[in-house]
PDB file of N, CA and C in Angstrom:
ATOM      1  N   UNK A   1      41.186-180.578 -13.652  1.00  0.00           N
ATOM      2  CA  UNK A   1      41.357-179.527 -12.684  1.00  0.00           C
ATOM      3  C   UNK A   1      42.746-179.703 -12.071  1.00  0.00           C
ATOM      4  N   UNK A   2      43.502-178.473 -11.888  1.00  0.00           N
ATOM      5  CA  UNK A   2      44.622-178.796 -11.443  1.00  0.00           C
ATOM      6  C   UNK A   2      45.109-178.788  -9.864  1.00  0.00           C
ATOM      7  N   UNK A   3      46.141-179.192  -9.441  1.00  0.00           N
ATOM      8  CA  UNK A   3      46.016-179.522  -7.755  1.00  0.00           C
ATOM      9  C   UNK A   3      46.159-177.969  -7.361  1.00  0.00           C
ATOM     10  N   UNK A   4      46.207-177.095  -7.925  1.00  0.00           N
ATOM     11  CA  UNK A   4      46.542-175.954  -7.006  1.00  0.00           C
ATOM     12  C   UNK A   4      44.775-175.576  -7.398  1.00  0.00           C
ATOM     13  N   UNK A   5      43.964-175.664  -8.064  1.00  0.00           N
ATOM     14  CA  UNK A   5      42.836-175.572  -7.769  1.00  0.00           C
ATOM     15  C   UNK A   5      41.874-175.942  -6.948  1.00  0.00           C
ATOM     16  N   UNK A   6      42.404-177.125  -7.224  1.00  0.00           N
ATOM     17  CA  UNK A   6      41.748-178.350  -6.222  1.00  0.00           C
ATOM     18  C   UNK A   6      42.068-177.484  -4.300  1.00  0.00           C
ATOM     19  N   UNK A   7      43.241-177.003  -4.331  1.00  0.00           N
ATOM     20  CA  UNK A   7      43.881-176.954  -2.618  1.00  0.00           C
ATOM     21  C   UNK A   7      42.851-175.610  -2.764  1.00  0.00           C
ATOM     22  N   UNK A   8      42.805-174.870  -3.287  1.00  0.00           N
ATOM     23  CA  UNK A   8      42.330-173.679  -3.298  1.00  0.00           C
ATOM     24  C   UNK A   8      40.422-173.500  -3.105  1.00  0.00           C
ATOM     25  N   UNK A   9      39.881-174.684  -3.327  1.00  0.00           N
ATOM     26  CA  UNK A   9      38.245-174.847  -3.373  1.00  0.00           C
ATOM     27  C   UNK A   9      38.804-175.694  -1.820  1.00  0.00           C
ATOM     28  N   UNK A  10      39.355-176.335  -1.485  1.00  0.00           N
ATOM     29  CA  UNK A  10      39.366-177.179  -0.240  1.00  0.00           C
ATOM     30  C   UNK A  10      39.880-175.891   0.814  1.00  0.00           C
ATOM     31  N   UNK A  11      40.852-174.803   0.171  1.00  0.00           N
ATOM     32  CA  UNK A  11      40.933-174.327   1.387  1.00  0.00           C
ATOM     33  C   UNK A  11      39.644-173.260   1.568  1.00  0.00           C
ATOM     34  N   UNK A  12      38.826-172.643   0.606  1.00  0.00           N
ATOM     35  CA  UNK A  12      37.798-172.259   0.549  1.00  0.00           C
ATOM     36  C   UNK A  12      36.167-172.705   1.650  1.00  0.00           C
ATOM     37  N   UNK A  13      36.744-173.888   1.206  1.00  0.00           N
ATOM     38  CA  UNK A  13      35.435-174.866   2.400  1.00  0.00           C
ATOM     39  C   UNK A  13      35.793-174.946   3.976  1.00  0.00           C
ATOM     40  N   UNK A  14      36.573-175.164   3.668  1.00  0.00           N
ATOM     41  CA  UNK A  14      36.846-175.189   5.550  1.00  0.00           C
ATOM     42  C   UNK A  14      37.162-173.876   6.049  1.00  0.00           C
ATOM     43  N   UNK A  15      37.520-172.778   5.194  1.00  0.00           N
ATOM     44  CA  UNK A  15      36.813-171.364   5.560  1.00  0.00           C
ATOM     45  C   UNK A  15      35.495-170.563   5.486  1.00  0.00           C
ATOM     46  N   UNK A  16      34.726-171.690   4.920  1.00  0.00           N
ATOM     47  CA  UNK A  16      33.180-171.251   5.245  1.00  0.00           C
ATOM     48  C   UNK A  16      32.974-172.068   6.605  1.00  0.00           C
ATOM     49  N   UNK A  17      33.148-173.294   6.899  1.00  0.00           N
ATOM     50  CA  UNK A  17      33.212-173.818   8.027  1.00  0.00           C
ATOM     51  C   UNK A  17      33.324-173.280   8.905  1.00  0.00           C
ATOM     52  N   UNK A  18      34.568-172.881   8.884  1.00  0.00           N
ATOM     53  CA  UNK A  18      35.494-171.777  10.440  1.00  0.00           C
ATOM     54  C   UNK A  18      34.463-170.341  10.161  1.00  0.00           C
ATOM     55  N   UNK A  19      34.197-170.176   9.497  1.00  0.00           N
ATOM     56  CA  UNK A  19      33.005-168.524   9.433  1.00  0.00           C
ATOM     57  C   UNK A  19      32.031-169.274  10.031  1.00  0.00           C
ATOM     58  N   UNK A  20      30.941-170.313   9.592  1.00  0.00           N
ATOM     59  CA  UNK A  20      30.008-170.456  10.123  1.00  0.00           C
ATOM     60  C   UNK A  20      30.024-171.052  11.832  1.00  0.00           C
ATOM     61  N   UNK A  21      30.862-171.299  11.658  1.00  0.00           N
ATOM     62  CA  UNK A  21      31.174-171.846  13.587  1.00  0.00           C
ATOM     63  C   UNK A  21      31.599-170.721  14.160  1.00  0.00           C
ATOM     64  N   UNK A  22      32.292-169.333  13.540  1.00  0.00           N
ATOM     65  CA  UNK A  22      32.855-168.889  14.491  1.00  0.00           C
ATOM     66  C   UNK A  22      31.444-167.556  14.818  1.00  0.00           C
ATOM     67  N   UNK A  23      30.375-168.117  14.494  1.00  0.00           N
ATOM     68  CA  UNK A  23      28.882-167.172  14.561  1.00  0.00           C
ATOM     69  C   UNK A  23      28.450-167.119  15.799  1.00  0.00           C
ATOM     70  N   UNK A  24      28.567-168.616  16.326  1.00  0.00           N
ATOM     71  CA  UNK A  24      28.464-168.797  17.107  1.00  0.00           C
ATOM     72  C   UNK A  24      28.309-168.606  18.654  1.00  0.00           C
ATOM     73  N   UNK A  25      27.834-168.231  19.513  1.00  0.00           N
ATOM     74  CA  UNK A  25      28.179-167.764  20.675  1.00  0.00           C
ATOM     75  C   UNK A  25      28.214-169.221  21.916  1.00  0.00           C
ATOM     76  N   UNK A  26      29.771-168.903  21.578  1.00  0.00           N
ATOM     77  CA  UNK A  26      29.490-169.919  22.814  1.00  0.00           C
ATOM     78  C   UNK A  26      30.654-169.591  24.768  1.00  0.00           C
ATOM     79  N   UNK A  27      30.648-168.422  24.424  1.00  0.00           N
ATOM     80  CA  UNK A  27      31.416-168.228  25.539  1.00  0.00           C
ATOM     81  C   UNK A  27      29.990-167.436  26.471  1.00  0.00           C
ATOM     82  N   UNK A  28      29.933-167.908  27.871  1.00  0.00           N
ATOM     83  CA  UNK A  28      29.143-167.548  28.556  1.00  0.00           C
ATOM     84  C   UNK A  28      28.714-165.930  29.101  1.00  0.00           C
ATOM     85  N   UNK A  29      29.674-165.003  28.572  1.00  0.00           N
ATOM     86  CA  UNK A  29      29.536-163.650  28.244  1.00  0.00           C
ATOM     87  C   UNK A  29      28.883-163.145  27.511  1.00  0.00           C
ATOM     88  N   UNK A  30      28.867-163.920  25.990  1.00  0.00           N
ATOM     89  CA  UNK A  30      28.025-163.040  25.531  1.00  0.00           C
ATOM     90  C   UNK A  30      26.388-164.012  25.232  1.00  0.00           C
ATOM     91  N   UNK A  31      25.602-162.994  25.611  1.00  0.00           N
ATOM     92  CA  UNK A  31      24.274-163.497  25.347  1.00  0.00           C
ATOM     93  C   UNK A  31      23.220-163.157  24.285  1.00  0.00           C
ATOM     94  N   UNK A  32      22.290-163.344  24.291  1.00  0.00           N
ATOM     95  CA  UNK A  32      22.011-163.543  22.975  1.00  0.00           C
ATOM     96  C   UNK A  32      20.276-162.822  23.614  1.00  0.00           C
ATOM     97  N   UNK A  33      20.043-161.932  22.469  1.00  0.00           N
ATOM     98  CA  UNK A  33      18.559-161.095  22.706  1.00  0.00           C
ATOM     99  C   UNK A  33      17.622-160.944  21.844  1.00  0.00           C
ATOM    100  N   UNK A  34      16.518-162.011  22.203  1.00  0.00           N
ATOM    101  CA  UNK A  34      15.505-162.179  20.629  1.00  0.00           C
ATOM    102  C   UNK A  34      14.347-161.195  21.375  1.00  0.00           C
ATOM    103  N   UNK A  35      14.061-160.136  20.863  1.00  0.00           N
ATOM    104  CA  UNK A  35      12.856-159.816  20.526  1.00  0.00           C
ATOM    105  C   UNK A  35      11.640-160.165  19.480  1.00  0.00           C
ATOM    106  N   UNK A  36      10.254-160.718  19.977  1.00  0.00           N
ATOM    107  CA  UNK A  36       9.557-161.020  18.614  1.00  0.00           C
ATOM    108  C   UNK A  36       8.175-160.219  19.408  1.00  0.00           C
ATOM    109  N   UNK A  37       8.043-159.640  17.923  1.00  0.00           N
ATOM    110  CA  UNK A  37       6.350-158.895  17.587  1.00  0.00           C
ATOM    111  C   UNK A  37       5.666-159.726  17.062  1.00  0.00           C
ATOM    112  N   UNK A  38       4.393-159.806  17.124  1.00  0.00           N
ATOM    113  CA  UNK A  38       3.618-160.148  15.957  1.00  0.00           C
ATOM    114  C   UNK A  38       2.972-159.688  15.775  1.00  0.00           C
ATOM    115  N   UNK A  39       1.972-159.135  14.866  1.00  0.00           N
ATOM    116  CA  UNK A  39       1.047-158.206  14.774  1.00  0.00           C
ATOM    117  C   UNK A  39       0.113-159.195  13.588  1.00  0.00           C
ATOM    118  N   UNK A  40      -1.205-158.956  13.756  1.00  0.00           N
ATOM    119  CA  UNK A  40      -2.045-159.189  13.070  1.00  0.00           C
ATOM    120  C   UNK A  40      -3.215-158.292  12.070  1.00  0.00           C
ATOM    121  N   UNK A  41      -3.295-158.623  11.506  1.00  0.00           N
ATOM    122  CA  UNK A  41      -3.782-157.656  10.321  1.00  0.00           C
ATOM    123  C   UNK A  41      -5.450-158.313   9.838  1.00  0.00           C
ATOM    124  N   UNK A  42      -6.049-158.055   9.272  1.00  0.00           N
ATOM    125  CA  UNK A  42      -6.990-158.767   8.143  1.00  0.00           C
ATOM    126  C   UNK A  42      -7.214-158.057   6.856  1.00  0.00           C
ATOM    127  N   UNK A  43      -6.663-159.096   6.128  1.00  0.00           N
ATOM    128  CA  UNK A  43      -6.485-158.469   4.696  1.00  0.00           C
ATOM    129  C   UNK A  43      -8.069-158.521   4.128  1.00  0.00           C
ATOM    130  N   UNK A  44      -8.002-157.564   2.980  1.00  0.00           N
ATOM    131  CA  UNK A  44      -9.893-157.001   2.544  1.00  0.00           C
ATOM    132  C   UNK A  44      -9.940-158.823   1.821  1.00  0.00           C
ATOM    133  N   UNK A  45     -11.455-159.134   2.017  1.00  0.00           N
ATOM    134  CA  UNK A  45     -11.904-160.538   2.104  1.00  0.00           C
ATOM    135  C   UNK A  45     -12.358-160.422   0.460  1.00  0.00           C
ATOM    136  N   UNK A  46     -10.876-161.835  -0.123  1.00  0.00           N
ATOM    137  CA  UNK A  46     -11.131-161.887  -1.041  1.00  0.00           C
ATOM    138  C   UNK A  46     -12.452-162.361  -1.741  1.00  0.00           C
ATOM    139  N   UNK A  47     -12.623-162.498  -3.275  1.00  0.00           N
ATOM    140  CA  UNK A  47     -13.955-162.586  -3.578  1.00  0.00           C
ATOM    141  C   UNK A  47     -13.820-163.540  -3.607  1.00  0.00           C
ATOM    142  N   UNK A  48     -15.222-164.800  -3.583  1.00  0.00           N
ATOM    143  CA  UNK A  48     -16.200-165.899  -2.829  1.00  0.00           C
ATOM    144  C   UNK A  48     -15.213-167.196  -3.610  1.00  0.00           C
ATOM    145  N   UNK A  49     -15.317-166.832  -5.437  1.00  0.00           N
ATOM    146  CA  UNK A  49     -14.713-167.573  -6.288  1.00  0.00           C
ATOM    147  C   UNK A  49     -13.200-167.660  -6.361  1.00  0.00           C
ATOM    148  N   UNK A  50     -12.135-167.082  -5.560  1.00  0.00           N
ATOM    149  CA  UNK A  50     -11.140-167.181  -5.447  1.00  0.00           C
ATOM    150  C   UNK A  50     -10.748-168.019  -4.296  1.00  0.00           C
ATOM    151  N   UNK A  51     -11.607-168.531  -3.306  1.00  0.00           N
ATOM    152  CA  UNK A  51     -11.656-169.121  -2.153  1.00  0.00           C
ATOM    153  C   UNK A  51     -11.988-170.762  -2.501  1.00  0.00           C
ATOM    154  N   UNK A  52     -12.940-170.430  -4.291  1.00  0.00           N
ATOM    155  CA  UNK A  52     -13.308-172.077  -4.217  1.00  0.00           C
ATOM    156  C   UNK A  52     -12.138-172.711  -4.572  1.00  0.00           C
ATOM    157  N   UNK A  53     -11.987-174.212  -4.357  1.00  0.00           N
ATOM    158  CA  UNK A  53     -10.738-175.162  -5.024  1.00  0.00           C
ATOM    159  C   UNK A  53     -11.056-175.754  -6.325  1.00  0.00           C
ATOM    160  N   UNK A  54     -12.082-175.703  -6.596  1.00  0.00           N
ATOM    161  CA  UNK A  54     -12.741-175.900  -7.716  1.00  0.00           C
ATOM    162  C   UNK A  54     -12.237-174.918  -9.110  1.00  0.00           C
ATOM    163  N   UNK A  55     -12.408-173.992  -8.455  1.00  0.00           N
ATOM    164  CA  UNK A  55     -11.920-172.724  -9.457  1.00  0.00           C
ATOM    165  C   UNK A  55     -10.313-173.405  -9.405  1.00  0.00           C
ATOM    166  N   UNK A  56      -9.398-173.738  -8.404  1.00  0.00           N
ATOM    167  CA  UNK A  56      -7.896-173.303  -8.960  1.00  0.00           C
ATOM    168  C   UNK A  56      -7.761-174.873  -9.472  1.00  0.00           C
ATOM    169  N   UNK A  57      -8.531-175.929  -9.219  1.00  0.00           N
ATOM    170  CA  UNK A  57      -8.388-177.201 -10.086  1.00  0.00           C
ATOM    171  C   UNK A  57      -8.888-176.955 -11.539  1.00  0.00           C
ATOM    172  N   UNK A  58      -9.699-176.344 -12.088  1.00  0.00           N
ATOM    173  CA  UNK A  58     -10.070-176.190 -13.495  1.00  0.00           C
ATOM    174  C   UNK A  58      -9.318-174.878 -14.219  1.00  0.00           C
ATOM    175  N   UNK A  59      -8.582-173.954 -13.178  1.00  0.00           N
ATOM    176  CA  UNK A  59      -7.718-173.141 -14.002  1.00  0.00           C
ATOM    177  C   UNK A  59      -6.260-174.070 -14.196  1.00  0.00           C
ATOM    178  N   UNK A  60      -5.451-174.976 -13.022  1.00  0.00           N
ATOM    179  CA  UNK A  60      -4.599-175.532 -13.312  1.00  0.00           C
ATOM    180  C   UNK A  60      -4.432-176.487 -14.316  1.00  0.00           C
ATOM    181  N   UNK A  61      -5.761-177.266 -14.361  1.00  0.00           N
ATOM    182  CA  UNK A  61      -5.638-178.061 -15.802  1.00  0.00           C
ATOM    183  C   UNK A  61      -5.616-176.994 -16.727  1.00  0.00           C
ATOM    184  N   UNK A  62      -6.757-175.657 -17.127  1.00  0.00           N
ATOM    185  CA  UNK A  62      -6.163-175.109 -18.415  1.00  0.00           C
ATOM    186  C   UNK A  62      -4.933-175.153 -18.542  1.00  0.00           C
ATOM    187  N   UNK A  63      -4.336-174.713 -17.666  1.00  0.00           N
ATOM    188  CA  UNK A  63      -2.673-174.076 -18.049  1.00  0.00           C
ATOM    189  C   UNK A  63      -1.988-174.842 -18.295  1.00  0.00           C
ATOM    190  N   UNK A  64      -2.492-176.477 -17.886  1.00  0.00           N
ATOM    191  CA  UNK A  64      -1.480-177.750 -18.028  1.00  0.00           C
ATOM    192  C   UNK A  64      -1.570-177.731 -19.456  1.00  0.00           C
ATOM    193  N   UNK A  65      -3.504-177.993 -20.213  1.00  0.00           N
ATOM    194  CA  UNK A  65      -3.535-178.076 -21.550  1.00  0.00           C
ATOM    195  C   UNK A  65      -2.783-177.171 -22.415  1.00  0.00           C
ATOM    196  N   UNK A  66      -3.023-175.898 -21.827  1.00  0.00           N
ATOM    197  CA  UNK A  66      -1.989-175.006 -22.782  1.00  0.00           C
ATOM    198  C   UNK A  66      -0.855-174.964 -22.976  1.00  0.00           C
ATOM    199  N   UNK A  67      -0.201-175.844 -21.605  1.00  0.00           N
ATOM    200  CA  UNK A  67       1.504-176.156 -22.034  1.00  0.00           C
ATOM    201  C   UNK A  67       1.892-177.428 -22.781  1.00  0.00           C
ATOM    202  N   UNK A  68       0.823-178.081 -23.144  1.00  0.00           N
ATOM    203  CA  UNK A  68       1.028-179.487 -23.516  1.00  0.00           C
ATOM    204  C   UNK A  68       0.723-178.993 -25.047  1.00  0.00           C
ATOM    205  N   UNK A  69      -0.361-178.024 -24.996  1.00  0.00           N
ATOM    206  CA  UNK A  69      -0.688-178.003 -26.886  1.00  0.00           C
ATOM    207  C   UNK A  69       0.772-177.340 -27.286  1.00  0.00           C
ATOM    208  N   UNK A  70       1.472-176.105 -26.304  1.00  0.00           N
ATOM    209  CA  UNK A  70       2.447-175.667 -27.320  1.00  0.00           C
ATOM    210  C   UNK A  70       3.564-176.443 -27.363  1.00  0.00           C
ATOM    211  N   UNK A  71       4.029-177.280 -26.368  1.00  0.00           N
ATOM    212  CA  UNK A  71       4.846-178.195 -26.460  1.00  0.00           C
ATOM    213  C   UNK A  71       4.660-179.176 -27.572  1.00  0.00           C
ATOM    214  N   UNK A  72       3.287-179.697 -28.052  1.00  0.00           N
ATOM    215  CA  UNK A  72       3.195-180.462 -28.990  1.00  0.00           C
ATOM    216  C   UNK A  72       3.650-179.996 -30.583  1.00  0.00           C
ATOM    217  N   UNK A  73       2.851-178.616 -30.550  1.00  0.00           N
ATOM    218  CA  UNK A  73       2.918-178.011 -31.819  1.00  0.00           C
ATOM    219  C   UNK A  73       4.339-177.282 -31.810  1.00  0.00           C
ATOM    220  N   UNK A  74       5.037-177.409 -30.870  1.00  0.00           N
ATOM    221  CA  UNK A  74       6.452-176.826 -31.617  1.00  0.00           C
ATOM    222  C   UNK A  74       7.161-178.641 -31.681  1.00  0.00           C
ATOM    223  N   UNK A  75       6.703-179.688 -31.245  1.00  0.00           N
ATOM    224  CA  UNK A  75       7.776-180.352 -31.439  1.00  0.00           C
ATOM    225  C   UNK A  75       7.413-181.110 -32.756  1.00  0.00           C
ATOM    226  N   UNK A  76       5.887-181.253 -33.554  1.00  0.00           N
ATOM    227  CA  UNK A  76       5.127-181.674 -34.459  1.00  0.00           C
ATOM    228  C   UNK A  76       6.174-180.437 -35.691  1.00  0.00           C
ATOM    229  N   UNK A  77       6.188-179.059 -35.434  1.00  0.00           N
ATOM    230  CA  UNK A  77       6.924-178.154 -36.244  1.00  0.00           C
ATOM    231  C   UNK A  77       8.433-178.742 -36.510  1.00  0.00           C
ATOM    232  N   UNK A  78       9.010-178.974 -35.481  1.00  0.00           N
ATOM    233  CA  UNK A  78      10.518-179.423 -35.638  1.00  0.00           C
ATOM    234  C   UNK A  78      10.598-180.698 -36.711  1.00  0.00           C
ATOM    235  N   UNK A  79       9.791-181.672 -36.458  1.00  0.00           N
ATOM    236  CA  UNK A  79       9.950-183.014 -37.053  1.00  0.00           C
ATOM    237  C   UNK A  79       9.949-182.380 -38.686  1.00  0.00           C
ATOM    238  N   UNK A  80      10.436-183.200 -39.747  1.00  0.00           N
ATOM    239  CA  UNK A  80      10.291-182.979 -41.014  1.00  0.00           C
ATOM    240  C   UNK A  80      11.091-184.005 -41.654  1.00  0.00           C
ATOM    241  N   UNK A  81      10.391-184.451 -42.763  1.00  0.00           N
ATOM    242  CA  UNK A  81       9.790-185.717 -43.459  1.00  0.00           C
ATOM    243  C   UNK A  81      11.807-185.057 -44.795  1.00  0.00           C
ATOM    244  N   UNK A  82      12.618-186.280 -44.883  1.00  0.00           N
ATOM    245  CA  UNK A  82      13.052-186.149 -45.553  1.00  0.00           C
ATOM    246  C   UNK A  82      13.429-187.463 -46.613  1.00  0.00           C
ATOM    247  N   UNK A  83      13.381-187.227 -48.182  1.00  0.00           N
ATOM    248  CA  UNK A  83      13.040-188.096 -49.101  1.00  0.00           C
ATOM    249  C   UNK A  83      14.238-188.316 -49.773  1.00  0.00           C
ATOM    250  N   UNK A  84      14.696-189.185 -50.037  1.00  0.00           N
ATOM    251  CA  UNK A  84      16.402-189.537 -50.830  1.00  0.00           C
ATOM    252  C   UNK A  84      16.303-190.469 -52.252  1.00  0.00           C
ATOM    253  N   UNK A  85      15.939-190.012 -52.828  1.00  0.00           N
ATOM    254  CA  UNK A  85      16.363-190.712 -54.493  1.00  0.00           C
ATOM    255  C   UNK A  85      17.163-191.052 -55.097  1.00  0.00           C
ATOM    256  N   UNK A  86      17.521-192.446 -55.457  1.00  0.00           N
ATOM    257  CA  UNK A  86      19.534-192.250 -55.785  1.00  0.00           C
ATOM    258  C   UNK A  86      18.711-193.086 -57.076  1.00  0.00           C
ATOM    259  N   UNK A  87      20.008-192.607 -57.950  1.00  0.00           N
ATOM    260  CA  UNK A  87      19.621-193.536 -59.402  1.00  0.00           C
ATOM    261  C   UNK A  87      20.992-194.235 -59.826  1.00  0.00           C
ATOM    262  N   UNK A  88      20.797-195.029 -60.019  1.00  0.00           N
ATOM    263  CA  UNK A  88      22.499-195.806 -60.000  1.00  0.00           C
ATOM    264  C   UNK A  88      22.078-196.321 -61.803  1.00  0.00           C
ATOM    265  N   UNK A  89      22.969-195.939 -62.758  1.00  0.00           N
ATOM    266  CA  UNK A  89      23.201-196.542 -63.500  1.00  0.00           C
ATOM    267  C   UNK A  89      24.129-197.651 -63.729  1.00  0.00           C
ATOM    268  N   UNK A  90      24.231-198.892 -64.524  1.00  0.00           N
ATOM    269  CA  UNK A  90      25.259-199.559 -64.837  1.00  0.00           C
ATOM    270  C   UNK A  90      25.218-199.902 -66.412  1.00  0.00           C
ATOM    271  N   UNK A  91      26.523-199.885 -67.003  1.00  0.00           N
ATOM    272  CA  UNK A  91      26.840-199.931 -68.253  1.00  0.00           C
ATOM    273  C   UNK A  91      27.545-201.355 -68.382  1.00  0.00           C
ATOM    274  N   UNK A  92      27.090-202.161 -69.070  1.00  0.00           N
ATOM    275  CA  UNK A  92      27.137-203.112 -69.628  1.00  0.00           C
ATOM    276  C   UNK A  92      28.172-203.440 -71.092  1.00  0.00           C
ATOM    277  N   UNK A  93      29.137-204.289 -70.936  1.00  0.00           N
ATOM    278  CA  UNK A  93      29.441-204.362 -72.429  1.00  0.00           C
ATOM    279  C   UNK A  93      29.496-205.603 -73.303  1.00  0.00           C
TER     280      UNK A  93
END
């Protein structure tokens, strides 16, 4: 990387710096105005079996098994068996 890159990511950072400080309010003029709502709702009551933990422990293992079988069977696919035969003659006199 060259130094005029290098000055150029350094002067980059300490201008996110000076942005994020200058967000700031710190002069006693200006003040600062949070309004918060909250509102509450009740969502329609899911069904009985989506509530058990039972159900999301025996669906998470499927999905584990199913990522483990295709992980196996593509890496069992990749492997392949290769055989080298050399025949060397020598002539004699």
């Amino acid at each position: 990387m060259s130094a005029a890159s290098k000055c150029f990511l350094l002067f980059l950072c300490l201008m996110s710096g000076v942005y994020a400080f200058a967000q700031d309010a710190t002069d006693a003029s200006q003040t600062k105005t949070t309004e918060t709502h909250t509102t509450t709702s009740t969502a329609a009551d899911a069904p009985a079996w989506m509530n058990n933990p039972t159900v999301w422990v025996v669906g998470g293992v499927a999905l584990l098994l199913i990522i483990v079988a295709i992980v196996a069977s593509r890496s069992s696919a990749s492997k392949s068996k290769v055989t080298r035969t050399t025949t060397t003659e020598v002539k004699t006199e």
